[in-house]
PDB file of N, CA and C in Angstrom:
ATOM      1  N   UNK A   1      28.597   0.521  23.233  1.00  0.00           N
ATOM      2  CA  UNK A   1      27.539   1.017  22.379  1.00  0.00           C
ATOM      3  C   UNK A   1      27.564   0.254  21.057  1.00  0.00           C
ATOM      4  N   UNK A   2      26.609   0.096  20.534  1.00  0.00           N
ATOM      5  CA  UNK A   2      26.368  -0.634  19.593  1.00  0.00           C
ATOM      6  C   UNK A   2      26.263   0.142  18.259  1.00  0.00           C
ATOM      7  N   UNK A   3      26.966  -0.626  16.949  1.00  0.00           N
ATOM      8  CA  UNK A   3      26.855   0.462  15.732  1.00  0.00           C
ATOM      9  C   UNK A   3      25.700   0.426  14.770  1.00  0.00           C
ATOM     10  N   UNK A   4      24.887   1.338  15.069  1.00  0.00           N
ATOM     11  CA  UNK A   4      24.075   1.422  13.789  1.00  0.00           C
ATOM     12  C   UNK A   4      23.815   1.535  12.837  1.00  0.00           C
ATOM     13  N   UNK A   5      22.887   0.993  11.794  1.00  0.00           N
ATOM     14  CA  UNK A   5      23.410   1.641  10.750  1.00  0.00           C
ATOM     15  C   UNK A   5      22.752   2.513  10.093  1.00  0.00           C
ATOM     16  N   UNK A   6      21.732   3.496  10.640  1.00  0.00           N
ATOM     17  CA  UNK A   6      21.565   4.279  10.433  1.00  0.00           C
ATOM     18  C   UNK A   6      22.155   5.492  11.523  1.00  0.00           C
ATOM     19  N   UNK A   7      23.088   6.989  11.110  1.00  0.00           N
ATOM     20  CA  UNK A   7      23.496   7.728  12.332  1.00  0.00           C
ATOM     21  C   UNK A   7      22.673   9.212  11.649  1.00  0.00           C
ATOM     22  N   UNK A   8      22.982  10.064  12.347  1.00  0.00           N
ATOM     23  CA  UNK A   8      22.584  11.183  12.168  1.00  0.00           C
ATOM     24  C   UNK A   8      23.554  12.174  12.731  1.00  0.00           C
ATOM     25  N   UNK A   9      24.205  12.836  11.691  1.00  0.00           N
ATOM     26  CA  UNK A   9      25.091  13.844  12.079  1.00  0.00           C
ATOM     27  C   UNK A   9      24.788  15.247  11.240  1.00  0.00           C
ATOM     28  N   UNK A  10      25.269  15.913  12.070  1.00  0.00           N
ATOM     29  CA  UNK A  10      24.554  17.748  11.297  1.00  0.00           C
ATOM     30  C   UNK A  10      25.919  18.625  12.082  1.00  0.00           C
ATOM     31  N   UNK A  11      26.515  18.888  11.222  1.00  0.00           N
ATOM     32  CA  UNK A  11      27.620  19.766  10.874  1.00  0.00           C
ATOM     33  C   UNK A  11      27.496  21.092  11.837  1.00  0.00           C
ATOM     34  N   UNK A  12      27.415  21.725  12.254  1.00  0.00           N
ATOM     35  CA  UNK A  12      26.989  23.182  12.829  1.00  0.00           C
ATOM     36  C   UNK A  12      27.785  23.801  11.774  1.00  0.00           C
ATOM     37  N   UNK A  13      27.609  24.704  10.841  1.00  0.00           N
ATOM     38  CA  UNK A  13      28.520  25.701  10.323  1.00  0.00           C
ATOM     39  C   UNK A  13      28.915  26.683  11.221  1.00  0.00           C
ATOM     40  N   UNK A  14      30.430  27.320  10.962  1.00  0.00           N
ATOM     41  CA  UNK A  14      30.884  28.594  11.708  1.00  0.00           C
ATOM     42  C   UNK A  14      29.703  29.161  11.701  1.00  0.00           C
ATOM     43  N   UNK A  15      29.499  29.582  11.034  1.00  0.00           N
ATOM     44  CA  UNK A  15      28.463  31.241  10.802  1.00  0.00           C
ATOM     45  C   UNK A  15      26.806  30.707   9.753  1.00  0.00           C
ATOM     46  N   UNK A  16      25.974  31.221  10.366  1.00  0.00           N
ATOM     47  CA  UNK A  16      25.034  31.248   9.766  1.00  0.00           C
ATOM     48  C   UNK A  16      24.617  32.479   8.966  1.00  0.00           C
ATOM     49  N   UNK A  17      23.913  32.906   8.170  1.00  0.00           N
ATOM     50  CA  UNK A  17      23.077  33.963   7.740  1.00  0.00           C
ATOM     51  C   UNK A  17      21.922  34.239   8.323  1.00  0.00           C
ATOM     52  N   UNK A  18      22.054  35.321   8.734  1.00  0.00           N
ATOM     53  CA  UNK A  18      20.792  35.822   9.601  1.00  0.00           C
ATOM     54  C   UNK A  18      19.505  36.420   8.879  1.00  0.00           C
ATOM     55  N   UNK A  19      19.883  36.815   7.131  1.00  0.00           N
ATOM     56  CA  UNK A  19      18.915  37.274   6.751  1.00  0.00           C
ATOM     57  C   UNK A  19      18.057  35.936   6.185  1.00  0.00           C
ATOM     58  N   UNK A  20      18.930  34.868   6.042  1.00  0.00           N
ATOM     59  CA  UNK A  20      17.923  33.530   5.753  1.00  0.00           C
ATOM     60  C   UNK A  20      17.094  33.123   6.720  1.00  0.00           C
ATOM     61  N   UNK A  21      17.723  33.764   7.710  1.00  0.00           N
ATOM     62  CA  UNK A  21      17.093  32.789   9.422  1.00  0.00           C
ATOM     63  C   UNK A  21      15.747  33.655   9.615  1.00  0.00           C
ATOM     64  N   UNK A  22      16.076  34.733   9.166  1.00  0.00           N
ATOM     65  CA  UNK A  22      14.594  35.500   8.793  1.00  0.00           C
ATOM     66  C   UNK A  22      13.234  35.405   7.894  1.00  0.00           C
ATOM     67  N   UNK A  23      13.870  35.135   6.923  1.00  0.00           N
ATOM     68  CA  UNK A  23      13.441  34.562   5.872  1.00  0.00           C
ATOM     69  C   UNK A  23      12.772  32.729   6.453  1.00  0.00           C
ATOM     70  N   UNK A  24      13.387  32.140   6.517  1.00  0.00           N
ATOM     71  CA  UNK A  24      12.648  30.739   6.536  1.00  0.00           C
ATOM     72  C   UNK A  24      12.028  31.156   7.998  1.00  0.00           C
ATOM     73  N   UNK A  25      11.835  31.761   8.957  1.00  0.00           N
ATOM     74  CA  UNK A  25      11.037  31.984  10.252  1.00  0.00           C
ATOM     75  C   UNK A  25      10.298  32.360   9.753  1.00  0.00           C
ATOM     76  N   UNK A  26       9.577  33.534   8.911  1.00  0.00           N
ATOM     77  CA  UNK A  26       8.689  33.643   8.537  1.00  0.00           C
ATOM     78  C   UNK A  26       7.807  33.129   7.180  1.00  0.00           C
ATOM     79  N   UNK A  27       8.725  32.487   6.066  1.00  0.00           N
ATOM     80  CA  UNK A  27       8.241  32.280   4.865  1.00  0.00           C
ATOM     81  C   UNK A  27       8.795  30.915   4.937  1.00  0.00           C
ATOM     82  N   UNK A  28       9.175  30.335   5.510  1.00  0.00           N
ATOM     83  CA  UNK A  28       9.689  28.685   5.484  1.00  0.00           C
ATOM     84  C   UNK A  28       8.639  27.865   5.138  1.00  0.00           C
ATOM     85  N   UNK A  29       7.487  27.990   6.072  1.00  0.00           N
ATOM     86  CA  UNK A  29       6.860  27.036   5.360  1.00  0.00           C
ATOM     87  C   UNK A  29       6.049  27.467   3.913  1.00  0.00           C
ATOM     88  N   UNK A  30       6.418  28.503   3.436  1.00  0.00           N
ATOM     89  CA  UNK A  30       5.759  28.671   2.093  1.00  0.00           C
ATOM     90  C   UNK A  30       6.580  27.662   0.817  1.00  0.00           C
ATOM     91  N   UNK A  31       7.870  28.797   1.036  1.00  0.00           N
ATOM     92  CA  UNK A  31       9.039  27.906  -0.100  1.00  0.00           C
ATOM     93  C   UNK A  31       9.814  26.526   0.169  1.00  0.00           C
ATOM     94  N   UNK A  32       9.268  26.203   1.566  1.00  0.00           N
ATOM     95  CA  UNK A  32      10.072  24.830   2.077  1.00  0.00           C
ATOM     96  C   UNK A  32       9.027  23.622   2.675  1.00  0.00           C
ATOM     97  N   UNK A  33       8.304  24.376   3.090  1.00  0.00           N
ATOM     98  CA  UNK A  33       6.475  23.304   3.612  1.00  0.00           C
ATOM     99  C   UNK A  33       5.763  22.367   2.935  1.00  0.00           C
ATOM    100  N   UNK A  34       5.442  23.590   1.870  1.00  0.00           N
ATOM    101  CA  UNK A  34       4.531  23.574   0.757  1.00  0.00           C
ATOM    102  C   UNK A  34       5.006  22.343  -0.378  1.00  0.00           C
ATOM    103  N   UNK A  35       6.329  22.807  -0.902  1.00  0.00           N
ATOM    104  CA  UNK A  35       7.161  21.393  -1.616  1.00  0.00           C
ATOM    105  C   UNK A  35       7.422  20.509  -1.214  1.00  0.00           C
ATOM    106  N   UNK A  36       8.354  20.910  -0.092  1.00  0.00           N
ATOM    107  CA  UNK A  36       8.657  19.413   0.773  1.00  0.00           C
ATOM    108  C   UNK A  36       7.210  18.649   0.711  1.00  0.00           C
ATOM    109  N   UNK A  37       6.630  19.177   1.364  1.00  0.00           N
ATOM    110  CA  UNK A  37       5.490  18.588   2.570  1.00  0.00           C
ATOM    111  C   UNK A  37       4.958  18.034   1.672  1.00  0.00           C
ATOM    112  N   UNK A  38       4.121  18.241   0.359  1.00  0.00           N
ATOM    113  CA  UNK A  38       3.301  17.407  -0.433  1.00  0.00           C
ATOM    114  C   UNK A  38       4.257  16.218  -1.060  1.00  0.00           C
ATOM    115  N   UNK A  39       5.223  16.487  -1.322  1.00  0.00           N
ATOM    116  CA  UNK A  39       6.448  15.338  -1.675  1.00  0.00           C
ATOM    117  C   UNK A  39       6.598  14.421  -0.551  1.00  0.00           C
ATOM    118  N   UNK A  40       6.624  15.014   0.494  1.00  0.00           N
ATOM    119  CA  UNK A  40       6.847  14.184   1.812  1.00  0.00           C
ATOM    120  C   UNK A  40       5.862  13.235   2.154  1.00  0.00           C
ATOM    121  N   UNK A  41       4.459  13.900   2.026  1.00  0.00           N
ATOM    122  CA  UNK A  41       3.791  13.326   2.594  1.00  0.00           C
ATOM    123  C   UNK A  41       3.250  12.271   1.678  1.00  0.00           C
ATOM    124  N   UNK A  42       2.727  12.369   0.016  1.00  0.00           N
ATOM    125  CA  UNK A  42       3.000  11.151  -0.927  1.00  0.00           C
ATOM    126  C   UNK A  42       3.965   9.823   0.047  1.00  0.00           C
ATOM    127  N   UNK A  43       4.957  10.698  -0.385  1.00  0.00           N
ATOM    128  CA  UNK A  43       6.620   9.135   0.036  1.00  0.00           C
ATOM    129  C   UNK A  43       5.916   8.836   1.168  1.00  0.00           C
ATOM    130  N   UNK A  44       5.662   9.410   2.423  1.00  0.00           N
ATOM    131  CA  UNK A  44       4.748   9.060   3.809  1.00  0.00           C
ATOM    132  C   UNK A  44       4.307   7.930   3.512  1.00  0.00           C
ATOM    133  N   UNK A  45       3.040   8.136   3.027  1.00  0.00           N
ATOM    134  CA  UNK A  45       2.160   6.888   2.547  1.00  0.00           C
ATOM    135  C   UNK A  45       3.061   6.057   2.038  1.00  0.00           C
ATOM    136  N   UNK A  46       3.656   5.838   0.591  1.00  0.00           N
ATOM    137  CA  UNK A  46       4.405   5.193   0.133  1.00  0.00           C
ATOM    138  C   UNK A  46       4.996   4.031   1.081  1.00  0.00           C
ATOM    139  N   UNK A  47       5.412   4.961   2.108  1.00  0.00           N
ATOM    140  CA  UNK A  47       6.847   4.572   3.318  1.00  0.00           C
ATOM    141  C   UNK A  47       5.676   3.512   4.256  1.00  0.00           C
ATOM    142  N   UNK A  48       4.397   4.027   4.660  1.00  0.00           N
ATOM    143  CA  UNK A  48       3.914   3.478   5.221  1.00  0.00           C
ATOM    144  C   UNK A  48       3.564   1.877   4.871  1.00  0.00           C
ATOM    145  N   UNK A  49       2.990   1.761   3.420  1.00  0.00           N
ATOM    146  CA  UNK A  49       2.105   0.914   2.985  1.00  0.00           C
ATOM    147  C   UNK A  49       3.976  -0.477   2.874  1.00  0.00           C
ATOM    148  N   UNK A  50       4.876   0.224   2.440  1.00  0.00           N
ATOM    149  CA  UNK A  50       6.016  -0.549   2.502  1.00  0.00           C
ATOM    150  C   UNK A  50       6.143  -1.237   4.045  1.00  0.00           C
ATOM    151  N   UNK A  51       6.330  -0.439   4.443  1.00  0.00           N
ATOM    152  CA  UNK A  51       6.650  -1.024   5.987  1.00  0.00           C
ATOM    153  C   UNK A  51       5.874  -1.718   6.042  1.00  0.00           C
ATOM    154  N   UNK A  52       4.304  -1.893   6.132  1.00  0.00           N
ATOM    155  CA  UNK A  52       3.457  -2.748   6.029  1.00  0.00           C
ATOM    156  C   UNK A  52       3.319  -4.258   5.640  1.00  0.00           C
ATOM    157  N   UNK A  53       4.362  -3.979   4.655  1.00  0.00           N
ATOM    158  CA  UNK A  53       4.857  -5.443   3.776  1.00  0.00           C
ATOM    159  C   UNK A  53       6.007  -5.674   3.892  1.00  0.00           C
ATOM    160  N   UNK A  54       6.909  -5.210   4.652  1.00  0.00           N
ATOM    161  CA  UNK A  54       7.439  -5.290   4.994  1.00  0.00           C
ATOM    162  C   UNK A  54       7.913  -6.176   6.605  1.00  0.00           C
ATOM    163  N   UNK A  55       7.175  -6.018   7.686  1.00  0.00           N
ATOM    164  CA  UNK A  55       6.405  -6.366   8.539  1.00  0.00           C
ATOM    165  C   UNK A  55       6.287  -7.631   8.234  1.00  0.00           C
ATOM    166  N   UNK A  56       5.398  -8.114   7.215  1.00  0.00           N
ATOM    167  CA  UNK A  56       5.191  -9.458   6.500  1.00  0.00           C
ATOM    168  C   UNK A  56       6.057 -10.317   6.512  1.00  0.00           C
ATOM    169  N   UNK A  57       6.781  -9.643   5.416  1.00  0.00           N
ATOM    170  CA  UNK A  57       7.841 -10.854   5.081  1.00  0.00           C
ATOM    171  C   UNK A  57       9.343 -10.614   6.015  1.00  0.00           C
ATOM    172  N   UNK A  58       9.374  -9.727   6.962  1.00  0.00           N
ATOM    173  CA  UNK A  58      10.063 -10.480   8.167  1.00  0.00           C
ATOM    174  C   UNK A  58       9.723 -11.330   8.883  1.00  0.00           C
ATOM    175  N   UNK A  59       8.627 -11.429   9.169  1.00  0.00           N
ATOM    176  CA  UNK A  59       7.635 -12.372  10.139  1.00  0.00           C
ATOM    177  C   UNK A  59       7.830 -13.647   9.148  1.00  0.00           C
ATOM    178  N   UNK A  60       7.674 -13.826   7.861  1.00  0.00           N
ATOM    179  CA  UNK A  60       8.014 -15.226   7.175  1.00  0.00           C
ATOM    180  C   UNK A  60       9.380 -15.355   6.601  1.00  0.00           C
ATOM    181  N   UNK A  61      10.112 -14.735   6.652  1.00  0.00           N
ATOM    182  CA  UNK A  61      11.776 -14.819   6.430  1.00  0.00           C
ATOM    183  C   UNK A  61      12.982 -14.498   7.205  1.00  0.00           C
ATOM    184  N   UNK A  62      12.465 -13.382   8.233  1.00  0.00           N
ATOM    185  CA  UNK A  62      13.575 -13.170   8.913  1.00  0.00           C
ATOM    186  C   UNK A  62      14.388 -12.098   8.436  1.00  0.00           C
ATOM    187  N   UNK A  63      14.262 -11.248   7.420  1.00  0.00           N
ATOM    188  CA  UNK A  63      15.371 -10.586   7.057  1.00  0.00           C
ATOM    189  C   UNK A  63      14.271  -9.344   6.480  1.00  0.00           C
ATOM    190  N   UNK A  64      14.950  -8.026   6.573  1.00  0.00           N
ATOM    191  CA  UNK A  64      14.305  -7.301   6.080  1.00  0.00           C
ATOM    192  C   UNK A  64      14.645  -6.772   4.722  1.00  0.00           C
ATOM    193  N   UNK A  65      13.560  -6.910   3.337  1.00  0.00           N
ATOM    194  CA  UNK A  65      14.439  -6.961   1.634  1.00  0.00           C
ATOM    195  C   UNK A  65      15.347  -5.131   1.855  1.00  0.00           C
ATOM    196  N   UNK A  66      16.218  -5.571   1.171  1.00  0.00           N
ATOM    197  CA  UNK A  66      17.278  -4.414   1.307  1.00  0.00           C
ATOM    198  C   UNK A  66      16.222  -3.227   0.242  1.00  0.00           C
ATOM    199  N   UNK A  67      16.273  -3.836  -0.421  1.00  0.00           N
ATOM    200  CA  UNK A  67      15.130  -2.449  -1.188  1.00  0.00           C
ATOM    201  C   UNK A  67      14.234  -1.668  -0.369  1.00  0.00           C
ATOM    202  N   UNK A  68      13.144  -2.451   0.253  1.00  0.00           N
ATOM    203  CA  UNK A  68      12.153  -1.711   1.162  1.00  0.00           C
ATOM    204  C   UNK A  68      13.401  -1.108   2.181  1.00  0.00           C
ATOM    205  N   UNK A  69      13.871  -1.399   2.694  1.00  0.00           N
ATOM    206  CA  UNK A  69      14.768  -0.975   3.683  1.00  0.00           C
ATOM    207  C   UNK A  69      15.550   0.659   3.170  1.00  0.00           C
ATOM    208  N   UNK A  70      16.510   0.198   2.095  1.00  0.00           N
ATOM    209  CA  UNK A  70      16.607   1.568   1.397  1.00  0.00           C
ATOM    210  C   UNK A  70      15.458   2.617   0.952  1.00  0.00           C
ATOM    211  N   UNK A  71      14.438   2.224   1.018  1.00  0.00           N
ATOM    212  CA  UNK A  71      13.525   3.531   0.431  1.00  0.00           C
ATOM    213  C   UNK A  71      12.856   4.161   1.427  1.00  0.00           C
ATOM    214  N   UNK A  72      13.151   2.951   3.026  1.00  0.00           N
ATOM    215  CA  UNK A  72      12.495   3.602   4.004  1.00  0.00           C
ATOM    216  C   UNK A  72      13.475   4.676   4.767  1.00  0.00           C
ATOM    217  N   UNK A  73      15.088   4.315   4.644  1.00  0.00           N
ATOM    218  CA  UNK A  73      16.084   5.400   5.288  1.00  0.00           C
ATOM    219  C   UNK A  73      16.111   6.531   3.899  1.00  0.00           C
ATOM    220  N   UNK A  74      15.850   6.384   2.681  1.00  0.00           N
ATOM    221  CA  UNK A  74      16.145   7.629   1.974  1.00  0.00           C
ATOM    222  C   UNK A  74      15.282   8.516   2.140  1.00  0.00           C
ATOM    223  N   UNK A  75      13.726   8.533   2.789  1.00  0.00           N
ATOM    224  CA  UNK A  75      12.155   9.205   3.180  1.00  0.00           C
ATOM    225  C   UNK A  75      13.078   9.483   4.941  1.00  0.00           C
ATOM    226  N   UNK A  76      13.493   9.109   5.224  1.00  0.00           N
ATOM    227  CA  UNK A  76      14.254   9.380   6.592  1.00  0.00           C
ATOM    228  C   UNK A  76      15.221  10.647   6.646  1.00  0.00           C
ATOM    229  N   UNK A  77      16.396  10.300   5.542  1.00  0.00           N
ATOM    230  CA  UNK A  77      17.065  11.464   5.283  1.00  0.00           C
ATOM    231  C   UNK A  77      16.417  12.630   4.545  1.00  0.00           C
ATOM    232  N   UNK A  78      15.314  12.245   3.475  1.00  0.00           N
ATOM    233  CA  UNK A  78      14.905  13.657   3.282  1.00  0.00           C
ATOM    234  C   UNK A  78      14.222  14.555   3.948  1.00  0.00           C
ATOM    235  N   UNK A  79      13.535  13.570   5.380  1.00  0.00           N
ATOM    236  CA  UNK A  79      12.262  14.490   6.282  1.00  0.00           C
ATOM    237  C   UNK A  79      13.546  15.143   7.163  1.00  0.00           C
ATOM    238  N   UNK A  80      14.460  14.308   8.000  1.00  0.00           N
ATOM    239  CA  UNK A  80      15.828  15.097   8.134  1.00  0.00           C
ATOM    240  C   UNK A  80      16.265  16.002   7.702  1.00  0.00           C
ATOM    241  N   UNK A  81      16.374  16.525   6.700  1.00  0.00           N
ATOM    242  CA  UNK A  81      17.534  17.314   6.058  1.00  0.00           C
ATOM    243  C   UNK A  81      16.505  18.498   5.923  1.00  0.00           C
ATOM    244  N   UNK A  82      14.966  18.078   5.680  1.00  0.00           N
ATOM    245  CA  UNK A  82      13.953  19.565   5.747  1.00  0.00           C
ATOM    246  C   UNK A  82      13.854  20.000   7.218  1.00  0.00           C
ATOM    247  N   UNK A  83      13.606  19.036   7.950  1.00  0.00           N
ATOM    248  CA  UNK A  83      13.392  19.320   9.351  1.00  0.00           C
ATOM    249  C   UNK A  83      14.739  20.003  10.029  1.00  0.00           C
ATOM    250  N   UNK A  84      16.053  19.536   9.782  1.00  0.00           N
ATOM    251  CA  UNK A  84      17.528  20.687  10.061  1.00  0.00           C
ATOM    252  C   UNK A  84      17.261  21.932   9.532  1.00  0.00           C
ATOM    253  N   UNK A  85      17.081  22.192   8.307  1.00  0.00           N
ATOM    254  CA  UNK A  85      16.247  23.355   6.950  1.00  0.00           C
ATOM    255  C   UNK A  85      15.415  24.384   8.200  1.00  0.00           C
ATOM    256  N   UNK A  86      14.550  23.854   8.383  1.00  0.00           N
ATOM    257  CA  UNK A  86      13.492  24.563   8.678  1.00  0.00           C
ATOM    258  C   UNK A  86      13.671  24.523  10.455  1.00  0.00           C
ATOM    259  N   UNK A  87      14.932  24.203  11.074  1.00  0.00           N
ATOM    260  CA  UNK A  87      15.122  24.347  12.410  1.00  0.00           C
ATOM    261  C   UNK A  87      15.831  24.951  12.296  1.00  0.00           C
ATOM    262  N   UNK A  88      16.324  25.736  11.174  1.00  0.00           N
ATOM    263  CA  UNK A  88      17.192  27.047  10.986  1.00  0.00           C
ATOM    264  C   UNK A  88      19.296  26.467  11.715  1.00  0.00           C
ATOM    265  N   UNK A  89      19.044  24.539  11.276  1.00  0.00           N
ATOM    266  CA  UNK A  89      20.371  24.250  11.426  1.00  0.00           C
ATOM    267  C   UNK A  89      21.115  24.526  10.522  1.00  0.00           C
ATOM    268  N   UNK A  90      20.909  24.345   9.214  1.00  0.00           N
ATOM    269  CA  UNK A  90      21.496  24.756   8.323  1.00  0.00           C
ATOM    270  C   UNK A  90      21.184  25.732   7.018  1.00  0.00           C
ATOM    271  N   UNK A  91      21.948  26.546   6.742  1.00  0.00           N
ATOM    272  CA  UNK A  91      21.492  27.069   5.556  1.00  0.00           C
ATOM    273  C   UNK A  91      21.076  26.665   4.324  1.00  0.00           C
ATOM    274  N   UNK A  92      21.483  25.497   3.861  1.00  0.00           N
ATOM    275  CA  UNK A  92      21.159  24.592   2.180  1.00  0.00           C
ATOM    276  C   UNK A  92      20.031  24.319   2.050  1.00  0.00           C
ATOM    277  N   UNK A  93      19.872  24.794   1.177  1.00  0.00           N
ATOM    278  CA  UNK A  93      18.484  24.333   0.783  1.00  0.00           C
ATOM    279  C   UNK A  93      17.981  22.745   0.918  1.00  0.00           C
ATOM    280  N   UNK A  94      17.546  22.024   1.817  1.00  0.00           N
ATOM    281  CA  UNK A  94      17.239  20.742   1.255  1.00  0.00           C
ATOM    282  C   UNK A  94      16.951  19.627  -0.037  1.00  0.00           C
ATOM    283  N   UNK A  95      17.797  19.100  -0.716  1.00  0.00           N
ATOM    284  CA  UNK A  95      17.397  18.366  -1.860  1.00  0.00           C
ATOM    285  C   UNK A  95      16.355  17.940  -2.043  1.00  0.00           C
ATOM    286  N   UNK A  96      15.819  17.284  -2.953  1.00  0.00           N
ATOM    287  CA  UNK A  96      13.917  16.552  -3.316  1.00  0.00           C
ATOM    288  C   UNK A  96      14.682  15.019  -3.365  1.00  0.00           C
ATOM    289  N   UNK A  97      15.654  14.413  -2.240  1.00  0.00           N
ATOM    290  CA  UNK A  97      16.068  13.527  -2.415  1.00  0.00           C
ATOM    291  C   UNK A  97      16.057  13.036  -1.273  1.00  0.00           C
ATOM    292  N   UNK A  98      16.405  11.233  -0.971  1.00  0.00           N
ATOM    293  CA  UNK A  98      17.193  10.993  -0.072  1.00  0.00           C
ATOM    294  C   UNK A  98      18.567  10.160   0.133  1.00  0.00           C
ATOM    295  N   UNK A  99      19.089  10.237  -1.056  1.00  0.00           N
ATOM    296  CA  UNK A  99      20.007  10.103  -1.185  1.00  0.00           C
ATOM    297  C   UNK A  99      21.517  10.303  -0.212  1.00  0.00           C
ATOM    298  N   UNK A 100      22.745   9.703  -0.013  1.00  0.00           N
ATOM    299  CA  UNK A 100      23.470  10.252   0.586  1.00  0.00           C
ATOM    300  C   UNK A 100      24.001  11.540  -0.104  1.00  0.00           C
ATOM    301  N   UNK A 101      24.953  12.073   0.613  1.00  0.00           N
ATOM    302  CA  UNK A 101      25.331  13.651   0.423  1.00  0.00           C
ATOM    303  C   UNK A 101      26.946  13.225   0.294  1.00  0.00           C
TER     304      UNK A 101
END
C-alpha cells in the first residue's frame, strides 16, 4: 500500500453523550449547518476556482504550488471534522478551521 499524504483518522471515544446526540439530530443543522455551511460553502468556491488554476500550472510545470495544495487539504479537514460533528462521530464542536489538531 502506498503512503499518502493525506489520511483520515477519527478516534471513536469510549462514551458518547446522548443528550448531544439528541440535540445535533434534531438542531444540528441550525447551530452547525447554518455556520459551517455558509463558511463552507464561500471556501467551496474559493477551493474550486483554486483548483482551477491549479490544474493549469500542473499541466505547465509539473508540480502542484504547495500553497494551493495546503488551502485545498485545510477546506478538506474542515468539511471533515463538520461532517464527523454532524454524523454524531464525535462530540467537539468542530473548529472554523482547517488546520491540524
Amino acid at each position: 500500500m502506498a503512503n499518502y499524504p493525506v489520511e483520515l483518522n477519527v478516534e471513536h471515544p469510549e462514551r458518547l453523550s446522548r443528550g448531544l446526540a439528541i440535540l445535533k439530530l434534531f438542531f444540528g443543522w441550525i447551530y452547525v449547518g447554518i455556520p459551517h455551511g455558509i463558511c463552507l460553502w464561500v471556501y467551496g468556491i474559493a477551493v474550486g476556482i483554486v483548483t482551477f488554476i491549479a490544474a493549469w500550472v500542473i499541466l505547465f510545470t509539473g508540480r502542484y504550488p504547495k500553497g494551493m495544495y495546503d488551502f485545498v487539504v485545510r477546506y478538506m479537514r474542515w468539511t471533515l471534522r463538520v461532517n464527523t460533528y454532524v454524523s454524531l462521530l464525535r462530540d467537539e464542536y468542530p473548529p472554523f478551521n482547517g488546520r491540524e489538531s
